[in-house]
Every structure is written in structure tokens, then in C-alpha cells.
Protein backbone atom coordinates (compact mmCIF):
# COMPACT_ATOMS: atom_id res chain seq x y z
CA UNK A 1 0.00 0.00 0.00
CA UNK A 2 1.40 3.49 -1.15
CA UNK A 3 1.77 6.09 1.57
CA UNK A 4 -0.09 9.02 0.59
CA UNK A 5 1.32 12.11 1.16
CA UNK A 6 -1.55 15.35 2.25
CA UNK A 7 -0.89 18.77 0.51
CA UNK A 8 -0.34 20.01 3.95
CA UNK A 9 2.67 17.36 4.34
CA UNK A 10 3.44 18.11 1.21
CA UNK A 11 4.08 21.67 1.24
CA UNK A 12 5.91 21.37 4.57
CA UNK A 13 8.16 19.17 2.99
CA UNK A 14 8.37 21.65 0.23
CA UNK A 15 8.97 24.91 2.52
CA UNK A 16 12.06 22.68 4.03
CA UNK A 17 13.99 21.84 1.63
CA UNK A 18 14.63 25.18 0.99
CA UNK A 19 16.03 26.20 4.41
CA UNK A 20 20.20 25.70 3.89
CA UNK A 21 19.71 28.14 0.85
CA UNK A 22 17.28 30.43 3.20
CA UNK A 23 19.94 30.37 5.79
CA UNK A 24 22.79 31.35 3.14
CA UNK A 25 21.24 34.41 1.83
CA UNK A 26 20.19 35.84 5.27
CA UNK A 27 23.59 35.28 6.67
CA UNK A 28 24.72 37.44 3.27
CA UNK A 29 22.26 40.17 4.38
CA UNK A 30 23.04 40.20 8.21
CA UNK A 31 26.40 38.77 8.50
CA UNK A 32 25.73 36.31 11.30
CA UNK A 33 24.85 32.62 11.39
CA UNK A 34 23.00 32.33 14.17
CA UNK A 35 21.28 35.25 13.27
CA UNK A 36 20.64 34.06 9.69
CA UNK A 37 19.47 30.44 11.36
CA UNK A 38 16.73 32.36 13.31
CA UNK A 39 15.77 34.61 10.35
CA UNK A 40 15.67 31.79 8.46
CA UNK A 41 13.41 29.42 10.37
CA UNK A 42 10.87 32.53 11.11
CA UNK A 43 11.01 32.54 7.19
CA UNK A 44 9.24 29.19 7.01
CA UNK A 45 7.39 29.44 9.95
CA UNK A 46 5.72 32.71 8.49
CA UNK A 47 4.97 30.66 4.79
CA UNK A 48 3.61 27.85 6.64
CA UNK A 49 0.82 29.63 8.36
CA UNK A 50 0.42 32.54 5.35
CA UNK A 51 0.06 28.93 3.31
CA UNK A 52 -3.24 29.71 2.42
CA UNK A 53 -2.62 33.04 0.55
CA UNK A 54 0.32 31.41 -1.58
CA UNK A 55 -0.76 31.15 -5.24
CA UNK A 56 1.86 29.51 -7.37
CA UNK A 57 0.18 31.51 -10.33
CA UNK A 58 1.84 34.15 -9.09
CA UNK A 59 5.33 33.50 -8.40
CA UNK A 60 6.77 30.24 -7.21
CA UNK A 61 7.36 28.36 -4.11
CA UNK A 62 11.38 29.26 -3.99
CA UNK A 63 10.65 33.70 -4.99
CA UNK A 64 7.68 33.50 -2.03
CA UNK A 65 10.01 32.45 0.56
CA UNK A 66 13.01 34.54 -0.59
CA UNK A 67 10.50 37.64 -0.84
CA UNK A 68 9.62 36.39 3.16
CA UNK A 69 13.40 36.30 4.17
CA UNK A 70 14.68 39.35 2.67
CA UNK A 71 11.97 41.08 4.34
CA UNK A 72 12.70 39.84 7.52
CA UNK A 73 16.32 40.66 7.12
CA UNK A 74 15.37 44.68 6.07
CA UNK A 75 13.46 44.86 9.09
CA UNK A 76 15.90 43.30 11.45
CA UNK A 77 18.38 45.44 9.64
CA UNK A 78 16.58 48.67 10.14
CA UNK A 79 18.47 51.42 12.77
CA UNK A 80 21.40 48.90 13.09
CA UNK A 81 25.22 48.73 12.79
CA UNK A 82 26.62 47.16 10.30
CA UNK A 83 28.93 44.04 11.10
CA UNK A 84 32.81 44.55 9.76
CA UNK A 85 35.60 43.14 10.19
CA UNK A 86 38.91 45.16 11.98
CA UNK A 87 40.08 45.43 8.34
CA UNK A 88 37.28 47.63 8.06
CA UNK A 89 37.64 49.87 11.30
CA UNK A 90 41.38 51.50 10.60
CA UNK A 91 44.35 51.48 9.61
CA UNK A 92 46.72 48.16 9.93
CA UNK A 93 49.14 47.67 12.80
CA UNK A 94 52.58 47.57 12.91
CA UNK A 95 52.86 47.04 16.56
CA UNK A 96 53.26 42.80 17.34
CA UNK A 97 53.09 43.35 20.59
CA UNK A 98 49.26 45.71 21.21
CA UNK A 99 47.23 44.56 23.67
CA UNK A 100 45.10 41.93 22.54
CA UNK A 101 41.63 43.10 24.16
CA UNK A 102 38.64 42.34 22.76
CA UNK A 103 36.16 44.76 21.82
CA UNK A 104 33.24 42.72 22.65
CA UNK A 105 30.67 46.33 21.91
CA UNK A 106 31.13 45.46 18.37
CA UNK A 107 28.91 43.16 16.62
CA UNK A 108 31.78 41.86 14.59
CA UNK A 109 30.90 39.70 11.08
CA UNK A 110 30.66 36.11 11.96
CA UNK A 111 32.42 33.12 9.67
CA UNK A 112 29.65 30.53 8.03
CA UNK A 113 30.17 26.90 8.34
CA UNK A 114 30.01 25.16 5.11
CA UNK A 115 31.14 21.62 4.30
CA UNK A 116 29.73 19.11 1.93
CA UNK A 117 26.41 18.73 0.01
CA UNK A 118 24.34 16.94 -1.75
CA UNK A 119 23.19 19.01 -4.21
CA UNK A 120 24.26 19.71 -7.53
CA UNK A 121 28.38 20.71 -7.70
CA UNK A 122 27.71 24.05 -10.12
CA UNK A 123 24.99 24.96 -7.64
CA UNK A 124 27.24 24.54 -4.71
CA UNK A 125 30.38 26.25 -6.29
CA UNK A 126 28.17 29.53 -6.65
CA UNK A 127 26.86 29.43 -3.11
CA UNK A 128 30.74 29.21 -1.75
CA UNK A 129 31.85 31.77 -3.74
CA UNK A 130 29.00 34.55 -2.94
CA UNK A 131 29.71 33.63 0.74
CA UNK A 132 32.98 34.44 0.72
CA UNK A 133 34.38 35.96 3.54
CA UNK A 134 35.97 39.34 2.35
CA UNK A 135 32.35 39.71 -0.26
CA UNK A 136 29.94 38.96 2.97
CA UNK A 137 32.13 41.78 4.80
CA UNK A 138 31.75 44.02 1.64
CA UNK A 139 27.84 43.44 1.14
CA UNK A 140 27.54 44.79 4.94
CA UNK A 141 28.97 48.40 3.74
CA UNK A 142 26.33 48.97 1.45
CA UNK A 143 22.68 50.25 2.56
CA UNK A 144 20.40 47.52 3.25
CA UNK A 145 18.06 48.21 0.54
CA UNK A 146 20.71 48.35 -2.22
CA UNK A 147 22.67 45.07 -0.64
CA UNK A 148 19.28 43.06 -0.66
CA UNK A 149 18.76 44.28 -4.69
CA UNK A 150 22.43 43.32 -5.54
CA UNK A 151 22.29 39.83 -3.72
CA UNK A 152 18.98 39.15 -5.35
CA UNK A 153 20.07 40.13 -9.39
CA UNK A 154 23.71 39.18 -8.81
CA UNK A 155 24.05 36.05 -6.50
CA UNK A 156 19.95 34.44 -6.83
CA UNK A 157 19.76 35.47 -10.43
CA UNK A 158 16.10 36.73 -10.35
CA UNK A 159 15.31 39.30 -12.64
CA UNK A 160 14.43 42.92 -12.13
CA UNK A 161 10.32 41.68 -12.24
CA UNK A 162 10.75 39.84 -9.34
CA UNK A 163 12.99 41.47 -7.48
CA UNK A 164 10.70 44.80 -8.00
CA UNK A 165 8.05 42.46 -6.78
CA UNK A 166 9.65 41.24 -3.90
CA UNK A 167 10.48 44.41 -2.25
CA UNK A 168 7.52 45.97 -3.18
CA UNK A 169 8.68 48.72 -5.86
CA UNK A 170 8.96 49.46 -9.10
CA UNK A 171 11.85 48.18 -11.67
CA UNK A 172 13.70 51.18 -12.35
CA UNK A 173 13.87 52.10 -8.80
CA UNK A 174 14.89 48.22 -8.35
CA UNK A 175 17.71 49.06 -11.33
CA UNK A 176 18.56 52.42 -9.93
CA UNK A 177 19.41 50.74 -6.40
CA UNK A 178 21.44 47.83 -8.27
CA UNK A 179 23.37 50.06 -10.22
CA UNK A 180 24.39 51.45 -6.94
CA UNK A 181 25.21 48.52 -5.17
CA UNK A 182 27.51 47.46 -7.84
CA UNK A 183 29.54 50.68 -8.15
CA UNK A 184 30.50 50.19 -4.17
CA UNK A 185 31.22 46.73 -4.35
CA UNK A 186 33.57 47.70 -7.59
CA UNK A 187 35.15 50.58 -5.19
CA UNK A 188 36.49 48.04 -2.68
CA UNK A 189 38.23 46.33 -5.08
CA UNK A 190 36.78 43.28 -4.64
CA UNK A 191 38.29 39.94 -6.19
CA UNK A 192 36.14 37.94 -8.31
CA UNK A 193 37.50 34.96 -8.31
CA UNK A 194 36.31 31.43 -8.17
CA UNK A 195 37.49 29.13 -4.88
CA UNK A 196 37.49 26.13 -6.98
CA UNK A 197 41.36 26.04 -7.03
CA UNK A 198 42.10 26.75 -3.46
CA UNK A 199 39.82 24.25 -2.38
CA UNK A 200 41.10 21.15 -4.72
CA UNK A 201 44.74 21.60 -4.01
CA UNK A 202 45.04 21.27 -0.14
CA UNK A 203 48.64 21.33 -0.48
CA UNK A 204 49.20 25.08 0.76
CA UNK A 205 46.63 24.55 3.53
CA UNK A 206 48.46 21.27 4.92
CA UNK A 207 51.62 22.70 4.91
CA UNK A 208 50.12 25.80 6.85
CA UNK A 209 48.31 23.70 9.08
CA UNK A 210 51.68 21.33 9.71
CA UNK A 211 54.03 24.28 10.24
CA UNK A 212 51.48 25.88 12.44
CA UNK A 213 51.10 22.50 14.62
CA UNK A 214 55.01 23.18 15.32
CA UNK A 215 55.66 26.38 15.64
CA UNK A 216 57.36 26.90 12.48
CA UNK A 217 57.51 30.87 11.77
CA UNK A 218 60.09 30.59 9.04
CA UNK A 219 58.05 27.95 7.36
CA UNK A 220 54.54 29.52 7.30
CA UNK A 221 56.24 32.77 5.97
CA UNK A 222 57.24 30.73 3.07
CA UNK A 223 53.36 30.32 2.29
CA UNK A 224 52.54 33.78 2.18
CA UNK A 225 51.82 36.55 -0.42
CA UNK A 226 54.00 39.37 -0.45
CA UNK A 227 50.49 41.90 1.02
CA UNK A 228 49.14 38.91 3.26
CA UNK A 229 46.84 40.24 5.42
CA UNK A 230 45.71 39.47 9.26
CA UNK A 231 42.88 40.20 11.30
CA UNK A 232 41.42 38.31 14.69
CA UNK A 233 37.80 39.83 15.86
CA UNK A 234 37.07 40.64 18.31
CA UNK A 235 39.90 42.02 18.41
CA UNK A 236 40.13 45.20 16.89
CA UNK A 237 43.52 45.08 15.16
CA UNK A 238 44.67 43.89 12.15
CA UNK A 239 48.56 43.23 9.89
CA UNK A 240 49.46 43.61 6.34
CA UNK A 241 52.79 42.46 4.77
CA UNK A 242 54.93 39.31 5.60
CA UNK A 243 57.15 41.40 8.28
CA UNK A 244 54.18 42.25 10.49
CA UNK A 245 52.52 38.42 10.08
CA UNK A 246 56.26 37.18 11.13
CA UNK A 247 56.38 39.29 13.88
CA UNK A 248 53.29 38.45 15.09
CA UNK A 249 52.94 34.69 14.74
CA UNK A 250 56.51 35.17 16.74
CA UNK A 251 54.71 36.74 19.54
CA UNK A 252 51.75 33.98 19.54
CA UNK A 253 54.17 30.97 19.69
CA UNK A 254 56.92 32.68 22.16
CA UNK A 255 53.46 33.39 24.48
CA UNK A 256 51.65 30.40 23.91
CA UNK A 257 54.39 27.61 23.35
CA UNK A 258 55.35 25.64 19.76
CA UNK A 259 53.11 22.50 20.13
CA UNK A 260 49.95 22.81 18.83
CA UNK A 261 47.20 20.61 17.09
CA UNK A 262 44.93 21.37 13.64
CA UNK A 263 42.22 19.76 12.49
CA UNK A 264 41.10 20.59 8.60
CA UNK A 265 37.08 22.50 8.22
CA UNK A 266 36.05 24.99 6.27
CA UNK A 267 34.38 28.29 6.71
CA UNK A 268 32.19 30.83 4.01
CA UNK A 269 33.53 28.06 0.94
CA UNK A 270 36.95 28.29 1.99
CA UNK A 271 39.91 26.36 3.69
CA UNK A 272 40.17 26.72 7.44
CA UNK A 273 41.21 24.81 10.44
CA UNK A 274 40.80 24.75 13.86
CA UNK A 275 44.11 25.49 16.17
CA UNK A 276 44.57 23.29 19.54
CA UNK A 277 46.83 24.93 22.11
CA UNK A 278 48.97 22.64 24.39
CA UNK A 279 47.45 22.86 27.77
CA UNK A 280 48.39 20.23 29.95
CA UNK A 281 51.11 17.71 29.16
CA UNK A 282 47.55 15.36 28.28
CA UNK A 283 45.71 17.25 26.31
CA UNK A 284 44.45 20.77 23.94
CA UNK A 285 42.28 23.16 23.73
CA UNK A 286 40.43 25.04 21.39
CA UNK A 287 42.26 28.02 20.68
CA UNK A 288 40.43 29.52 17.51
CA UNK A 289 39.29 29.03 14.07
CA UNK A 290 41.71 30.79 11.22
CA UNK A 291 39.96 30.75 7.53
CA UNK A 292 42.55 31.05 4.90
CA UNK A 293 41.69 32.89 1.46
CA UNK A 294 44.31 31.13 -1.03
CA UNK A 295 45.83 32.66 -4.21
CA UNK A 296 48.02 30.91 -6.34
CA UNK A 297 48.65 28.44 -3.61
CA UNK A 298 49.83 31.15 -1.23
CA UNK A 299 48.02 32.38 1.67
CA UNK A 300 46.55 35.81 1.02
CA UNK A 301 44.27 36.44 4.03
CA UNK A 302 44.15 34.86 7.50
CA UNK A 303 40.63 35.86 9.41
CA UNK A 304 41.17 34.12 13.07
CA UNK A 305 38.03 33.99 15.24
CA UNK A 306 38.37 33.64 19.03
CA UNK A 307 35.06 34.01 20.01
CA UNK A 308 33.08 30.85 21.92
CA UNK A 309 30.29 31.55 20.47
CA UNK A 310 31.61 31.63 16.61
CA UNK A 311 33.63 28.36 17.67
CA UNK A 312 30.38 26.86 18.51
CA UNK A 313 28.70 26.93 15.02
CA UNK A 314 31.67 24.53 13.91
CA UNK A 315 30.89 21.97 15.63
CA UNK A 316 34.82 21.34 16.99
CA UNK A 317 35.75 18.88 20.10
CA UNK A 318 36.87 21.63 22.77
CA UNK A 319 39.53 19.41 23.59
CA UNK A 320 41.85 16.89 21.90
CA UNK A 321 43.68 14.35 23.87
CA UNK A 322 48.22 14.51 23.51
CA UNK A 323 49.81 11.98 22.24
């Protein structure tokens, strides 16, 4: 006997199998996982009991709940900081040795775990790349409006209609706001690039990650670009340049010893790993998560989150046992 499936089951089955792609474009409006989680599951809570009023006439399943979420997103948007990065605060550091206090008053951008999938490898090659780290951090300083227009036409590929539609006004104002959008993003300077390359040849991350695990300034330098750049929120400070990421990494392993452990994840589509400190002659502990941004198998950008609370979304072992 065939199990029959109700339209009610059948459109909750419908609303969730949209949710990892719901999640991904809130985080790309707000900058924060968990924030993008919640937005996201209010998202389908809100279709499933507006279910009634959905007409598939009108626009489909998929533009319905995106026109839901980016409204949420505007309104939780409205009146509020945006979330950077310290890249984004001042000018770079030259001083290894500043206090390294947190500046926990900022609501700093937040890294978004991303591993493997089932779906379709183009598909998931184009979500990795539009979550990039240094684009999310770029979407968040331009205006709300304008950012939700841009990730709609540029990243989601709906057209002007729809995206008119969606946030209820008219196409040229739609176009107007795009246009906008597109001449910030082009004055940060953005690189368009595709992270198929850095994420297929692991051998610059390895040898990171096993020169890290010992302490080995000298060879981690030798995997850098000339303008390497990095930053460690919530700490508000950040290096550029191979002499100030020597110096520093110099002060991190005289402080906190040369025996560490890595294990490999990966953050917004790109390489990162998790760094164990030596805490006891039995075990480590999780130090922090550093996401790597690779060109031509050198390391260009190091982000390095300390917060619990960002270490939490990665679902990482707090400890690992010596030996």
C-alpha cells in the first residue's frame, strides 16, 4: 500500500527543503549565522501559516520564501550597525606586541560553516563563492536596501520583475538601487575569483596547518603573499605584509608555546582549520578558528576567530587528547 502524502505534508516538505539556501542568503544580508538560522526558520514558519494566501500563479514556491526572508532581514536590519571586520575599522598595525583586548561592543561579522552537500556541484560552487568571507564583509557596507537588490540580481539570479516584486517597488527604482550597489562593491576592489582552485589543491593549507602545529615561523612565511593580510575579531587590530605576520605569529608561539594541534574544516567556501593549544602535558584546547583565502597556492588572508560563540557553530571537540 502506497503512503499518501496530504498537501499540507506536502508543502511542509516543500517549505524545508529550501532552508540551507534560506539560511545562506540571510547570513549574506546580516552577516551572522546564528542570526541568519533564526531569520531563516521565522522565514518558514511565516509561509507555513500565510500557506493559504500562496498562489503559485503568481510567483513560485522558492521567490515567495526569498521575498519572506529578505523582508525579515530589512526589518531586522533597520536602525542597526553594520557588522565589519577590523580590516574595516582602521588602519593596519605595525605594533606585534598591542594589547590583545577584545572589543566585545562590536557586533563583529561572523564566519559561516560550510562543508559538503548533496546538491548539484555548479549549484554549490556559486553558493561558496558569494559567501565568501571578504564579499559577505563588503555586502555589509552597502545600505540595506541596495545590498538586498544586488544579492537578489547578482548572486539568486532573479530578474528585475521579481525582485521589484519582492520588495515591493517598481523596476527602475529596483535598477537604480542595483546600479548602486555594484559601483560600491567595484570601489572596494573586490576579487572575483572562483574558490574552486584553493579548495582542490590542499597542499598550501596542509603545509600551513603542519608548520602551524610546530611552531614553524620561518616555514609559514614561506606560504605567504608578499600583502598577506591578518585580522582576529574581536579584536580590533589587524597586519598587512609578511614582516608584520612574522612578527606576530613570533609573539603567539613565544606566548603560547610551539606545540599545537589542527584539524582541517572549512568556513564561508573556503579552507580553514581549527588550532589546539597545548594545555596540559595530556591534552588541547580550542584556541580559535583561522579561515585562509588562497591565491596561487599562497596564503593571502588569514581571518582568526576567538570568540566561543563563533567556535560553537563549527561543531569542533573543545579538547583533543596529547599523544
Amino acid at each position: 500500500m502506497g503512503i499518501v502524502v496530504t498537501a499540507e505534508r506536502e508543502m511542509e516538505l516543500g517549505l524545508a527543503q529550501h532552508r540551507a539556501e534560506l539560511v545562506a542568503h540571510c547570513y549574506r544580508m546580516v552577516g551572522s549565522y546564528f542570526e541568519a538560522e533564526d531569520l531563516a526558520q521565522e522565514c518558514l514558519l511565516r509561509a507555513w501559516r500565510g500557506r493559504e494566501g500562496f498562489d503559485e500563479r503568481r510567483a513560485s514556491r522558492r521567490t515567495w520564501l526569498y521575498r519572506i526572508a529578505t523582508n525579515l532581514c530589512l526589518d531586522t536590519l533597520r536602525g542597526r550597525p553594520r557588522r565589519p571586520l577590523p580590516v574595516g575599522l582602521g588602519p593596519a598595525s605595525e605594533d606585534a606586541l598591542a594589547p590583545l583586548a577584545p572589543s566585545w561592543e562590536i557586533p563583529w561579522l561572523e564566519p559561516f560553516p560550510t562543508g559538503g552537500s548533496a546538491a548539484d556541484p555548479a549549484d554549490v560552487a556559486v553558493a561558496r563563492s558569494s559567501l565568501r568571507l571578504a564579499l559577505i564583509a563588503a555586502f555589509q557596507t552597502i545600505p540595506a536596501r541596495q545590498r538586498a537588490v544586488l544579492i537578489l540580481r547578482d548572486v539568486l539570479a532573479f530578474s528585475a520583475e521579481e525582485t521589484a516584486a519582492m520588495l515591493q517597488t517598481t523596476v527602475a527604482a529596483a535598477n537604480s538601487a542595483l546600479q548602486r550597489a555594484r559601483e560600491r562593491l567595484g570601489q572596494l576592489s573586490i576579487v572575483d575569483e572562483s574558490l574552486a582552485d584553493a579548495n582542490s589543491d590542499l597542499g598550501p593549507i596542509e603545509n600551513y596547518m603542519h608548520a602551524f602545529e610546530h611552531g614553524d615561523v620561518d616555514g609559514i612565511v614561506k606560504l605567504l603573499t608578499d600583502d598577506v593580510l591578518l585580522e582576529m575579531p574581536p579584536v580590533n587590530l589587524w597586519y598587512l605584509g609578511v614582516p608584520n605576520y612574522r612578527a606576530f605569529l613570533s609573539r603567539v608561539f613565544d606566548e603560547r608555546g610551539t606545540s599545537w594541534r589542527t584539524v582541517a574544516t572549512q568556513a564561508n567556501g573556503q579552507p580553514a582549520f581549527a588550532a589546539y593549544c597545548r594545555a596540559s602535558a595530556t591534552e588541547y584546547r580550542l584556541h580559535t578558528l583561522q579561515v585562509l583565502e588562497i591565491s596561487a597556492g599562497r596564503v593571502r588572508r588569514n581571518d582568526v576567530f576567538a570568540d566561543p560563540r563563533v567556535l560553537a557553530g563549527f561543531d569542533l571537540a573543545p579538547v583533543l587528547p596529547a599523544g
